[in-house]
N, C-alpha and C. Protein backbone atom coordinates (compact mmCIF):
# COMPACT_ATOMS: atom_id res chain seq x y z
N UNK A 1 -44.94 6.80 200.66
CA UNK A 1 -46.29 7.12 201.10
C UNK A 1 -47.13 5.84 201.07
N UNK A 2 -47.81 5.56 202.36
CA UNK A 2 -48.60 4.38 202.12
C UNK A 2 -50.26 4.79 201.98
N UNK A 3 -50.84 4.01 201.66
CA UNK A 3 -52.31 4.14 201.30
C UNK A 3 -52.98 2.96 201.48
N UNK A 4 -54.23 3.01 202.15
CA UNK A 4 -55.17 1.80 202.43
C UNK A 4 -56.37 2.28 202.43
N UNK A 5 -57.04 1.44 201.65
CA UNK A 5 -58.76 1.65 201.81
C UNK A 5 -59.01 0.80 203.07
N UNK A 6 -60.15 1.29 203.83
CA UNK A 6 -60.84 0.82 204.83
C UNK A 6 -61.13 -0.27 205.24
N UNK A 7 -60.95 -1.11 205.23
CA UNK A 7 -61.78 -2.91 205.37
C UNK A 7 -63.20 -2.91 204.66
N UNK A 8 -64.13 -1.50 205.06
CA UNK A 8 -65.25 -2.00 204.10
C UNK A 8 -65.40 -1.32 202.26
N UNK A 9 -64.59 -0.29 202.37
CA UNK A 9 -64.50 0.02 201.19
C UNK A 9 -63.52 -1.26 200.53
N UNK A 10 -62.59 -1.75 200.51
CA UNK A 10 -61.99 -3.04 200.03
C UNK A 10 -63.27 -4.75 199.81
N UNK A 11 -64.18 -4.05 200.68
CA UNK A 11 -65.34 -5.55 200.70
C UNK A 11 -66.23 -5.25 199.65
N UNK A 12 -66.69 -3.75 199.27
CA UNK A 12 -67.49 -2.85 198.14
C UNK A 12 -66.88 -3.47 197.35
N UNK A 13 -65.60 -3.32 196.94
CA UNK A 13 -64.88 -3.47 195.60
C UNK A 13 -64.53 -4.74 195.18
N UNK A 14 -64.51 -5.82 196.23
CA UNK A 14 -64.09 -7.39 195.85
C UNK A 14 -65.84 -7.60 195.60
N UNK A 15 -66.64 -7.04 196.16
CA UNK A 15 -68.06 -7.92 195.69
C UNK A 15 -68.33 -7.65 194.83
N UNK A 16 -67.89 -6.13 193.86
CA UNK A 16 -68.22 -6.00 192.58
C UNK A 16 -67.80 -6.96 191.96
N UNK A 17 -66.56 -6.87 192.06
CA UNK A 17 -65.85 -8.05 191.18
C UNK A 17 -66.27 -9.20 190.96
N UNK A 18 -66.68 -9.71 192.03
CA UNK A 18 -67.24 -11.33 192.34
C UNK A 18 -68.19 -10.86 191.46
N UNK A 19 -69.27 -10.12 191.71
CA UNK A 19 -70.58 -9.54 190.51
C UNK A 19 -70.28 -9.77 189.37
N UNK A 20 -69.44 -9.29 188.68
CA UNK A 20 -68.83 -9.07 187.26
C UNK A 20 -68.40 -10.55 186.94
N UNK A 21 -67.62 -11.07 187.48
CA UNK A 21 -67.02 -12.54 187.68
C UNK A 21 -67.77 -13.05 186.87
N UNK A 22 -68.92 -13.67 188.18
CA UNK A 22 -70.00 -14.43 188.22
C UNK A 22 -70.79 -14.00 186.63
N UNK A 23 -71.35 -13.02 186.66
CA UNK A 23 -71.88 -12.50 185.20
C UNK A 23 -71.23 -12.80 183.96
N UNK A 24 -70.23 -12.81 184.10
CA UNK A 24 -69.28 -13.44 183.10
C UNK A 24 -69.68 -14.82 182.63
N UNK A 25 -68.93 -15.39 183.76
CA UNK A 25 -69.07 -16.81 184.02
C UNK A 25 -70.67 -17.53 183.25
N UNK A 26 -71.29 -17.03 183.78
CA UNK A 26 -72.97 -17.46 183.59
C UNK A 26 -72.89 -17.52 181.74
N UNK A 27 -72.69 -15.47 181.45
CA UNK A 27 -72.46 -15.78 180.13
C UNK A 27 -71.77 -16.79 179.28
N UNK A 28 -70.67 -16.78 179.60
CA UNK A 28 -69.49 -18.05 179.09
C UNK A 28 -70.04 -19.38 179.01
N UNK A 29 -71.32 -19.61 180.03
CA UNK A 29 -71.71 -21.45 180.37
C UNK A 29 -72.46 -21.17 178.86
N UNK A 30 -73.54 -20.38 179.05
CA UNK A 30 -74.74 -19.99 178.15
C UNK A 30 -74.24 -20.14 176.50
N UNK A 31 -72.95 -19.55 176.25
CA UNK A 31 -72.48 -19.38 174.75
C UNK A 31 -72.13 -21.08 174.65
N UNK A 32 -71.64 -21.59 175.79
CA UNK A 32 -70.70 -22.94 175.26
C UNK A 32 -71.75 -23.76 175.10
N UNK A 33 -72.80 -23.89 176.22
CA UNK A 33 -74.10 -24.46 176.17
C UNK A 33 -74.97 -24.85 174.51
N UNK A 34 -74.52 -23.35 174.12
CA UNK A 34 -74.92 -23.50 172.64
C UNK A 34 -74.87 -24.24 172.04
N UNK A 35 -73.46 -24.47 171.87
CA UNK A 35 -72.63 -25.04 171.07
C UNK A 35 -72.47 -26.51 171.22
N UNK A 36 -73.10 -27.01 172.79
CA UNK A 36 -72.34 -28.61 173.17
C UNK A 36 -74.16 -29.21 172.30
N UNK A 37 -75.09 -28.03 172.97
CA UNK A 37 -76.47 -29.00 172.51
C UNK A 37 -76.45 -28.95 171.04
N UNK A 38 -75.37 -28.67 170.48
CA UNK A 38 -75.53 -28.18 168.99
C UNK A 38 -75.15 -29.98 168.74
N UNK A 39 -74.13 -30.80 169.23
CA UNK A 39 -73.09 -31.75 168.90
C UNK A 39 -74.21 -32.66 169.05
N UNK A 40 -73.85 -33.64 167.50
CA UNK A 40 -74.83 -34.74 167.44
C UNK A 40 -73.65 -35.76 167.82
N UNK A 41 -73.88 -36.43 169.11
CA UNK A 41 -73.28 -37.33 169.97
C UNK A 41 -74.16 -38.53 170.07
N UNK A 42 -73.52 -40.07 169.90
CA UNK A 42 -73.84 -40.85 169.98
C UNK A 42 -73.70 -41.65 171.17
N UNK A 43 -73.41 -41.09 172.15
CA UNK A 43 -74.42 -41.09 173.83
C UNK A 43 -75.13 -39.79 174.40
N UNK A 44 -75.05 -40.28 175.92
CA UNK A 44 -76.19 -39.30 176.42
C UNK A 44 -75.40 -38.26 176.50
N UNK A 45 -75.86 -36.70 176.05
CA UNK A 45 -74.41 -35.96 176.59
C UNK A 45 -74.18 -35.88 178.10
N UNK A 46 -74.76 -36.35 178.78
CA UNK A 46 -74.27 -35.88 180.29
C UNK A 46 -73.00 -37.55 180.58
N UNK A 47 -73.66 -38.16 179.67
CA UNK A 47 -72.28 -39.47 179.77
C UNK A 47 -71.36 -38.76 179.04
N UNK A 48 -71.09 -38.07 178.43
CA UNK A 48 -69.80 -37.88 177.51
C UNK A 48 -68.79 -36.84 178.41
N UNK A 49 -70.11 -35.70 178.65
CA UNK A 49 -69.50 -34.07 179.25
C UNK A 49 -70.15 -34.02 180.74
N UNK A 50 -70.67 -34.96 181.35
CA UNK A 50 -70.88 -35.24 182.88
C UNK A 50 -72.34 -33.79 183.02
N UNK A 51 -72.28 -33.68 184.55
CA UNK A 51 -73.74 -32.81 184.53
C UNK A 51 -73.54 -31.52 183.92
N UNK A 52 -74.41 -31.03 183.24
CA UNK A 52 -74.19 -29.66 182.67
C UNK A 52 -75.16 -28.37 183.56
């Protein structure tokens, strides 16, 4: 038995994803972010860890 969603029901469901992704992602910069401005570094941090 085969089964296929529609072309646009399949575009609904990859943009959630990308949604969720992305939301992720953002979170993940935000927690590490924490943590890099936490590091007492003896250059600039964008010389050490490039643009943030």
């Amino acid at each position: 038995m085969e089964r296929a969603a529609p072309p646009e029901e399949l575009d609904g469901h990859l943009e959630g994803v990308a949604a969720i992704m992305e939301s992720h992602f953002r979170y993940e910069e935000r927690q590490q972010l924490t943590v890099l401005e936490s590091l007492d570094l003896a250059a600039e941090s964008s010389d050490v860890l490039g643009p943030l």
